[in-house]
Protein backbone atom coordinates (compact mmCIF):
# COMPACT_ATOMS: atom_id res chain seq x y z
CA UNK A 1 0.00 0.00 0.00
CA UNK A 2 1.80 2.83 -1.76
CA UNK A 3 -0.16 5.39 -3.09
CA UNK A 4 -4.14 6.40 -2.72
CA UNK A 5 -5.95 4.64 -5.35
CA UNK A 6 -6.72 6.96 -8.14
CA UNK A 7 -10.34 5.37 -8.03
CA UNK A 8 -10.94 6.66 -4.64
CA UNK A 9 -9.72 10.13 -5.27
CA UNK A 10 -11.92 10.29 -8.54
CA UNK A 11 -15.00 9.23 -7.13
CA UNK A 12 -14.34 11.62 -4.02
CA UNK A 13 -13.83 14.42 -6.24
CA UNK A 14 -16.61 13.80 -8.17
CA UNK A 15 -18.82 12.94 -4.83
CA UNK A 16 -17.60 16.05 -3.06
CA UNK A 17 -16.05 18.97 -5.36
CA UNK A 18 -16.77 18.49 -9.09
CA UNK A 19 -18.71 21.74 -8.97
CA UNK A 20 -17.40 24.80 -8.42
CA UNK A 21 -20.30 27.74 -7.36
CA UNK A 22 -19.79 31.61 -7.74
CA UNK A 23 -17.00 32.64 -5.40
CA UNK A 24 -14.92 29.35 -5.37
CA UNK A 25 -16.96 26.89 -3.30
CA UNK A 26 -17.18 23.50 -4.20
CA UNK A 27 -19.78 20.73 -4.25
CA UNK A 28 -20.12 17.34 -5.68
CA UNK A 29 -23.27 14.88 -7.14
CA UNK A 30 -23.34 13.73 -3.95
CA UNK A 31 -25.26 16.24 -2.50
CA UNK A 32 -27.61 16.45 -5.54
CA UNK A 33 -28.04 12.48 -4.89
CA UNK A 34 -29.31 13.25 -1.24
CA UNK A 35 -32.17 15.67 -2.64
CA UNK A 36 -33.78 12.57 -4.18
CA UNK A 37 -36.74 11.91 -1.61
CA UNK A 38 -36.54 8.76 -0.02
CA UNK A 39 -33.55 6.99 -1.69
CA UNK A 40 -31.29 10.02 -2.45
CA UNK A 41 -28.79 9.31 0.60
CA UNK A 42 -29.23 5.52 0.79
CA UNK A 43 -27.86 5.76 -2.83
CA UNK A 44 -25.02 8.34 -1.48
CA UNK A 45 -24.08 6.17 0.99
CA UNK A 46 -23.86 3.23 -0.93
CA UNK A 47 -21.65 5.35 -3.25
CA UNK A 48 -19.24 6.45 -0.52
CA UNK A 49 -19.05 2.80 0.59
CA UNK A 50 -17.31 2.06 -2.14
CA UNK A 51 -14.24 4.22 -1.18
CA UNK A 52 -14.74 2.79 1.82
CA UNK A 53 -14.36 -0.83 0.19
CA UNK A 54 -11.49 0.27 -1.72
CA UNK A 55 -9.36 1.25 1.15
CA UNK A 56 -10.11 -1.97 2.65
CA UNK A 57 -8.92 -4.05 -0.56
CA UNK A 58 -5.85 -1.59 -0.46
CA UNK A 59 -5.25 -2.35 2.90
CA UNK A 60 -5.92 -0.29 5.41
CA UNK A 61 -6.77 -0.92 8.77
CA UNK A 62 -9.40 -1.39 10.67
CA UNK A 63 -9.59 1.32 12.87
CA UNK A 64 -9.06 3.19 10.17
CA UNK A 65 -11.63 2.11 8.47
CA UNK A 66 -13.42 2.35 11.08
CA UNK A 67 -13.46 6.29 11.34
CA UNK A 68 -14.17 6.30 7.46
CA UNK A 69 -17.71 4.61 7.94
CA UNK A 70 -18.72 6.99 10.86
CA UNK A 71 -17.83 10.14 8.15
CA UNK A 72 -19.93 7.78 6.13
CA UNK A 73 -22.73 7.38 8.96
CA UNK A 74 -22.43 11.21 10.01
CA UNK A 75 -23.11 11.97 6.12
CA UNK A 76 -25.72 9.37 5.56
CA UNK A 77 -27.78 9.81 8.54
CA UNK A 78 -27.72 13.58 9.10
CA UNK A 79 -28.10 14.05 5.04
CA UNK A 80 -31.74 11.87 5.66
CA UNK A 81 -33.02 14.97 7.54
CA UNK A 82 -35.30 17.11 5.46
CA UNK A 83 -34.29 20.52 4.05
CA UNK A 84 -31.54 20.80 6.85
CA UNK A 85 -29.57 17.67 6.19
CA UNK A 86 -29.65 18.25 2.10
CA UNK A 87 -27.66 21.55 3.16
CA UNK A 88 -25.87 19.60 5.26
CA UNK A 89 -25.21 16.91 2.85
CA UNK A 90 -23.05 19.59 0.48
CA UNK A 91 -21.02 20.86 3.47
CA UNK A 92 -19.90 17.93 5.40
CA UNK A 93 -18.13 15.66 2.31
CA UNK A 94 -17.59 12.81 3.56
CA UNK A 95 -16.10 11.61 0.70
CA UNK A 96 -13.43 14.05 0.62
CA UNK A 97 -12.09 13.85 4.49
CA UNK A 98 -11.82 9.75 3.71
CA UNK A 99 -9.64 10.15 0.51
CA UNK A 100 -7.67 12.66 2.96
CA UNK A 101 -7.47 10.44 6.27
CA UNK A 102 -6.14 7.46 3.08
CA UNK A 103 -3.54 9.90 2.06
CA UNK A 104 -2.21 11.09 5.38
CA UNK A 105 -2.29 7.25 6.65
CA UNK A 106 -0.44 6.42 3.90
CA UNK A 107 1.89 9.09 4.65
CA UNK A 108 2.19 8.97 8.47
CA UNK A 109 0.02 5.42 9.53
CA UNK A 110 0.72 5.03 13.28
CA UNK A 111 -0.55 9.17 14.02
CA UNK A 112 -3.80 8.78 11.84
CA UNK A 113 -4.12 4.73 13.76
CA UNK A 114 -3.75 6.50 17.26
CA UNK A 115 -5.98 9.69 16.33
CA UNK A 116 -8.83 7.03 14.59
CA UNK A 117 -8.95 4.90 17.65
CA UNK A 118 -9.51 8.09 20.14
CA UNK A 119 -11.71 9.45 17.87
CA UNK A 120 -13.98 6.21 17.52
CA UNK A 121 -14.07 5.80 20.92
CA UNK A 122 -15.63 8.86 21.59
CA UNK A 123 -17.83 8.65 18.91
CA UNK A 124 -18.97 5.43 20.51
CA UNK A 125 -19.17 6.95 24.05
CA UNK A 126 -21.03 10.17 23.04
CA UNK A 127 -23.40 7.91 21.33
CA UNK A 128 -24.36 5.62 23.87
CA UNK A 129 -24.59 9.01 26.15
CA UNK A 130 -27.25 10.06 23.37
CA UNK A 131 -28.81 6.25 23.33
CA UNK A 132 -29.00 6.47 27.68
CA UNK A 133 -30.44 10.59 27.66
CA UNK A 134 -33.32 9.16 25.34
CA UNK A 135 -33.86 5.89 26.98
CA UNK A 136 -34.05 8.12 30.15
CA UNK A 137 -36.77 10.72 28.60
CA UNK A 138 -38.55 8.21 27.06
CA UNK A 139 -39.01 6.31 30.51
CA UNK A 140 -40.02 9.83 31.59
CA UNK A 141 -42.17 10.90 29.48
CA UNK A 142 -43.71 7.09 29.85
CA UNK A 143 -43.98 7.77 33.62
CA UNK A 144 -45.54 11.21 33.21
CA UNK A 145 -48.48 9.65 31.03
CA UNK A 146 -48.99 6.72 33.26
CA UNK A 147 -48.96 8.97 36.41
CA UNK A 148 -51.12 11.22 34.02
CA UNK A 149 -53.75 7.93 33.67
CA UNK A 150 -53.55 7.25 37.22
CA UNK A 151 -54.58 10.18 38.37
């Protein structure tokens, strides 16, 4: 594992920055993709998977990899949300950061290894925080309308 795959930097151009807008900003198909309702980032995500798969078959570990699929997750997920996610969907490029974290492995692997695994943790702590603040309102809210019955 030499170089980044010209593949992956293609399709993360083309994902991410093929289009530049008035005053130098640049977006990518991907964001078009996500307006489609209902499918649009499903497809997207399948899309950026395949970068994703790439890196894999390149070699690239799993930590690594790893941090790649929760740029794709962030993207995929937060893209699904109506009007605000579609903006969000041409800002965050997900595509783009995982051709960079494949180039700066490849240039400095055990730095972007150490940096994946702290950040993955903490993605994975300050989501189960969010999964135990809603199991906690939803018992809430459950006890409000049961006291709410009671009474």
């Amino acid at each position: 594992m030499k170089t980044k795959s010209r593949f992956i930097e293609r399709l993360s151009w083309f994902l991410d920055e093929s289009i530049t807008l008035p005053g130098g900003y640049k977006i990518g198909l991907d964001g078009f993709i996500g307006l489609i309702p209902g499918v649009g980032d499903f497809i997207g995500g399948l899309l950026s998977s395949v970068i994703i798969y790439k890196a894999h078959q390149i070699g690239v570990p799993r930590m690594v990899l790893g941090r790649m699929i929760i740029n794709m997750i962030i993207d995929t997920v937060l893209g699904a949300i109506p009007i605000a996610g579609d903006a969000f969907d041409f800002i965050w490029k997900a595509n783009k950061r995982n051709a960079v974290l494949l180039e700066t492995y490849q240039q400095q692997p055990q730095q972007v290894y150490r940096k994946s695994l702290i950040q993955n943790i903490i993605f994975i702590a300050v989501l189960l925080g969010i999964l135990v603040l809603m199991i906690a309102l939803i018992s809430w809210v459950i006890g409000l309308v049961i006291t709410a019955i009671n009474s």
